[in-house]
C-alpha atoms as a PDB file:
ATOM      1  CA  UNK A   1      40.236 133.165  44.296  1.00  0.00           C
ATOM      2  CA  UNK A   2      38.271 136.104  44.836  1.00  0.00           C
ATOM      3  CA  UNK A   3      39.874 138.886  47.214  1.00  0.00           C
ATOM      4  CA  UNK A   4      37.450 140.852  49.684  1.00  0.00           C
ATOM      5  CA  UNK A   5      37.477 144.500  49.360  1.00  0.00           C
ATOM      6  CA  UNK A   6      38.902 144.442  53.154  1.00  0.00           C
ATOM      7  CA  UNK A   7      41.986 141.989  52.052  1.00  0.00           C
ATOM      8  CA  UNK A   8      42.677 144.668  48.829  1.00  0.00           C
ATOM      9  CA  UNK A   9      42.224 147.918  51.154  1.00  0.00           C
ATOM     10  CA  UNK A  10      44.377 146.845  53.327  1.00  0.00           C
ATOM     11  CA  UNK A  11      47.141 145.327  50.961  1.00  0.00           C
ATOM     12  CA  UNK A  12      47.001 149.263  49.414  1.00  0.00           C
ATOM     13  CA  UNK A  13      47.420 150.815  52.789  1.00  0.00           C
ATOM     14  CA  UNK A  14      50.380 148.350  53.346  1.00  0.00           C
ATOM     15  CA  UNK A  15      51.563 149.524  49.842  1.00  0.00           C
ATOM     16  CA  UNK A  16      51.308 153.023  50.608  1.00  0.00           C
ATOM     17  CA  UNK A  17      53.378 152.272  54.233  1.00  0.00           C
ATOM     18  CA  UNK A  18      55.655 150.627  52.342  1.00  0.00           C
ATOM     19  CA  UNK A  19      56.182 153.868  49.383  1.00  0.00           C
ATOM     20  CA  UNK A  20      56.364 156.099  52.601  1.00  0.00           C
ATOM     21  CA  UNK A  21      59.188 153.597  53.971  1.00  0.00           C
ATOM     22  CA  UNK A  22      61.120 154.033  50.939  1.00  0.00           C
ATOM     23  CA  UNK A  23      60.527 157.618  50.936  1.00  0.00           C
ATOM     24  CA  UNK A  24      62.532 157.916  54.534  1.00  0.00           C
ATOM     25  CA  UNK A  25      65.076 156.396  53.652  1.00  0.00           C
ATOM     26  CA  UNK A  26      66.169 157.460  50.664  1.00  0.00           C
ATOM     27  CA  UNK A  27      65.795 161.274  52.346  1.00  0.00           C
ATOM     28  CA  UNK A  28      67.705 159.343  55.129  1.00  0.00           C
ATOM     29  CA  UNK A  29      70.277 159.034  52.736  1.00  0.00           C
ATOM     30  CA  UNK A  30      70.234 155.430  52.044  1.00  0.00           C
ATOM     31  CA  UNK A  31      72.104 154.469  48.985  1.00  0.00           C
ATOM     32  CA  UNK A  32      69.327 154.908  45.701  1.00  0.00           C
ATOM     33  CA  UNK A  33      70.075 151.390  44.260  1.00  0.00           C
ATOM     34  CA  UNK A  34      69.330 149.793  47.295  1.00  0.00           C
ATOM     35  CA  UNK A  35      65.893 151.959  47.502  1.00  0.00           C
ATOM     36  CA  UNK A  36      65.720 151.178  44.004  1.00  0.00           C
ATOM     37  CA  UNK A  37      65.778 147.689  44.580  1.00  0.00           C
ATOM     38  CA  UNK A  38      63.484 147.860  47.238  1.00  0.00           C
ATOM     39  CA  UNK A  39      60.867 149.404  45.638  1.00  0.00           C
ATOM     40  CA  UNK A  40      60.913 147.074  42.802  1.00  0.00           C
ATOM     41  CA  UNK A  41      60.581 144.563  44.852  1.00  0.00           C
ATOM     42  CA  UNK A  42      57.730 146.038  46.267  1.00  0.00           C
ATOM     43  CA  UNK A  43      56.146 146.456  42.719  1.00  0.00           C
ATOM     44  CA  UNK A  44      56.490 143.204  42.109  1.00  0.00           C
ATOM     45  CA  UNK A  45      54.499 142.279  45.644  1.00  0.00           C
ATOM     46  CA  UNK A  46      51.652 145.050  44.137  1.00  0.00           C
ATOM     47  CA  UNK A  47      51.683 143.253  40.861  1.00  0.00           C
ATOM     48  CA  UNK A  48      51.911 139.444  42.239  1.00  0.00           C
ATOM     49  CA  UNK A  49      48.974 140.749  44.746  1.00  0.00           C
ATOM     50  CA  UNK A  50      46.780 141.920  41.605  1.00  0.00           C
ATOM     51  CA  UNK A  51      46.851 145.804  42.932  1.00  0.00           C
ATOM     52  CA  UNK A  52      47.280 148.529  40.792  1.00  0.00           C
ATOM     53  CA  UNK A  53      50.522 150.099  41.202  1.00  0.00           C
ATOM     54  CA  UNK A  54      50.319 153.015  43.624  1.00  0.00           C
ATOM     55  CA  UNK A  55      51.305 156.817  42.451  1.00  0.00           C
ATOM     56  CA  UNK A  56      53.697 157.392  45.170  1.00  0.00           C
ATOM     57  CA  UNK A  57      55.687 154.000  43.416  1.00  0.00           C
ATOM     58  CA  UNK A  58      56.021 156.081  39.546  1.00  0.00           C
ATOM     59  CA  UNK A  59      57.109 159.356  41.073  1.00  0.00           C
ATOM     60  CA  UNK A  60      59.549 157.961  43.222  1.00  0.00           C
ATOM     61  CA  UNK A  61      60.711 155.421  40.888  1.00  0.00           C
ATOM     62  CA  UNK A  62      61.565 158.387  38.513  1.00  0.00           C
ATOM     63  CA  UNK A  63      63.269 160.399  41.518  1.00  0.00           C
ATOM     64  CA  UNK A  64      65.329 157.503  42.580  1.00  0.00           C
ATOM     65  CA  UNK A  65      66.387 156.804  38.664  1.00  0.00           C
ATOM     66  CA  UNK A  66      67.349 160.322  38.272  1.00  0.00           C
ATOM     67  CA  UNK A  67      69.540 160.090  42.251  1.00  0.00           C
ATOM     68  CA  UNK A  68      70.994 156.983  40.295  1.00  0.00           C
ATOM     69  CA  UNK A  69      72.344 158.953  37.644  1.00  0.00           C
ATOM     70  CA  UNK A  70      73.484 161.446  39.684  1.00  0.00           C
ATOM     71  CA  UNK A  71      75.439 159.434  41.563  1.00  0.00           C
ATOM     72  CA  UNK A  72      77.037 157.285  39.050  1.00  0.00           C
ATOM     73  CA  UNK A  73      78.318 160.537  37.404  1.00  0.00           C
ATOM     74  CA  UNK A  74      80.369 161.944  40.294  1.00  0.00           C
ATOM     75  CA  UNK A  75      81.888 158.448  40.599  1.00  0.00           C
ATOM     76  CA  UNK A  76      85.586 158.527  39.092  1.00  0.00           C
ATOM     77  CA  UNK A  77      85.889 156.177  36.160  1.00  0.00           C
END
Protein backbone atom coordinates (compact mmCIF):
# COMPACT_ATOMS: atom_id res chain seq x y z
CA UNK A 1 0.00 0.00 0.00
CA UNK A 2 1.45 3.09 -1.06
CA UNK A 3 0.93 6.21 1.38
CA UNK A 4 0.31 9.78 -0.26
CA UNK A 5 2.65 12.42 0.73
CA UNK A 6 -0.62 14.20 2.32
CA UNK A 7 -1.46 10.87 4.55
CA UNK A 8 2.62 10.91 5.74
CA UNK A 9 2.64 14.89 6.33
CA UNK A 10 0.02 14.76 8.24
CA UNK A 11 0.78 11.51 10.34
CA UNK A 12 4.31 13.70 11.17
CA UNK A 13 2.40 16.75 12.21
CA UNK A 14 0.22 14.40 14.42
CA UNK A 15 3.62 12.99 15.65
CA UNK A 16 5.02 16.20 16.40
CA UNK A 17 1.42 17.19 18.41
CA UNK A 18 1.78 14.24 20.04
CA UNK A 19 5.98 14.90 21.23
CA UNK A 20 4.62 18.45 22.21
CA UNK A 21 1.77 16.58 24.34
CA UNK A 22 4.28 14.67 26.12
CA UNK A 23 6.39 17.60 26.52
CA UNK A 24 3.42 19.39 28.75
CA UNK A 25 3.00 17.06 30.73
CA UNK A 26 5.92 15.87 31.88
CA UNK A 27 6.77 19.90 32.66
CA UNK A 28 3.20 19.52 34.15
CA UNK A 29 4.69 17.24 36.38
CA UNK A 30 3.20 14.06 35.32
CA UNK A 31 4.94 11.07 36.67
CA UNK A 32 8.16 10.22 33.91
CA UNK A 33 7.24 6.47 33.59
CA UNK A 34 3.94 7.18 32.63
CA UNK A 35 5.38 9.85 29.93
CA UNK A 36 7.80 7.27 29.33
CA UNK A 37 5.33 4.89 28.48
CA UNK A 38 3.51 7.14 26.49
CA UNK A 39 5.97 8.08 24.29
CA UNK A 40 6.94 4.63 23.53
CA UNK A 41 3.88 3.95 22.66
CA UNK A 42 3.87 6.64 20.41
CA UNK A 43 7.17 5.32 18.78
CA UNK A 44 5.77 2.36 18.19
CA UNK A 45 2.58 4.19 16.25
CA UNK A 46 5.70 6.20 14.17
CA UNK A 47 7.33 2.90 13.51
CA UNK A 48 4.01 0.69 12.78
CA UNK A 49 3.03 3.90 10.47
CA UNK A 50 6.49 3.56 8.48
CA UNK A 51 7.62 7.31 9.68
CA UNK A 52 10.87 8.08 10.70
CA UNK A 53 11.09 8.70 14.26
CA UNK A 54 10.81 12.42 15.01
CA UNK A 55 13.83 14.43 16.91
CA UNK A 56 11.69 15.84 19.53
CA UNK A 57 10.96 11.69 20.42
CA UNK A 58 15.26 10.98 21.06
CA UNK A 59 15.78 14.12 23.08
CA UNK A 60 12.97 13.65 25.19
CA UNK A 61 13.29 10.04 25.47
CA UNK A 62 16.83 10.75 26.94
CA UNK A 63 15.35 13.61 29.31
CA UNK A 64 12.61 11.45 30.57
CA UNK A 65 15.28 8.38 31.16
CA UNK A 66 17.51 10.63 33.01
CA UNK A 67 13.90 12.19 35.30
CA UNK A 68 13.56 8.28 35.73
CA UNK A 69 16.70 7.93 37.39
CA UNK A 70 16.35 10.75 39.29
CA UNK A 71 13.46 9.77 40.75
CA UNK A 72 14.10 6.25 41.54
CA UNK A 73 17.16 7.49 43.55
CA UNK A 74 15.39 9.72 46.08
CA UNK A 75 12.99 6.80 46.61
CA UNK A 76 13.86 5.05 50.09
CA UNK A 77 14.87 1.45 49.56
Amino acid sequence: MHRSSQDTAAQRKASDRKVSDLIASHAAGEDPRRTMARLNATIIDCQRAGLDMPRGFVDLSRRLSAACVARDRRRPH
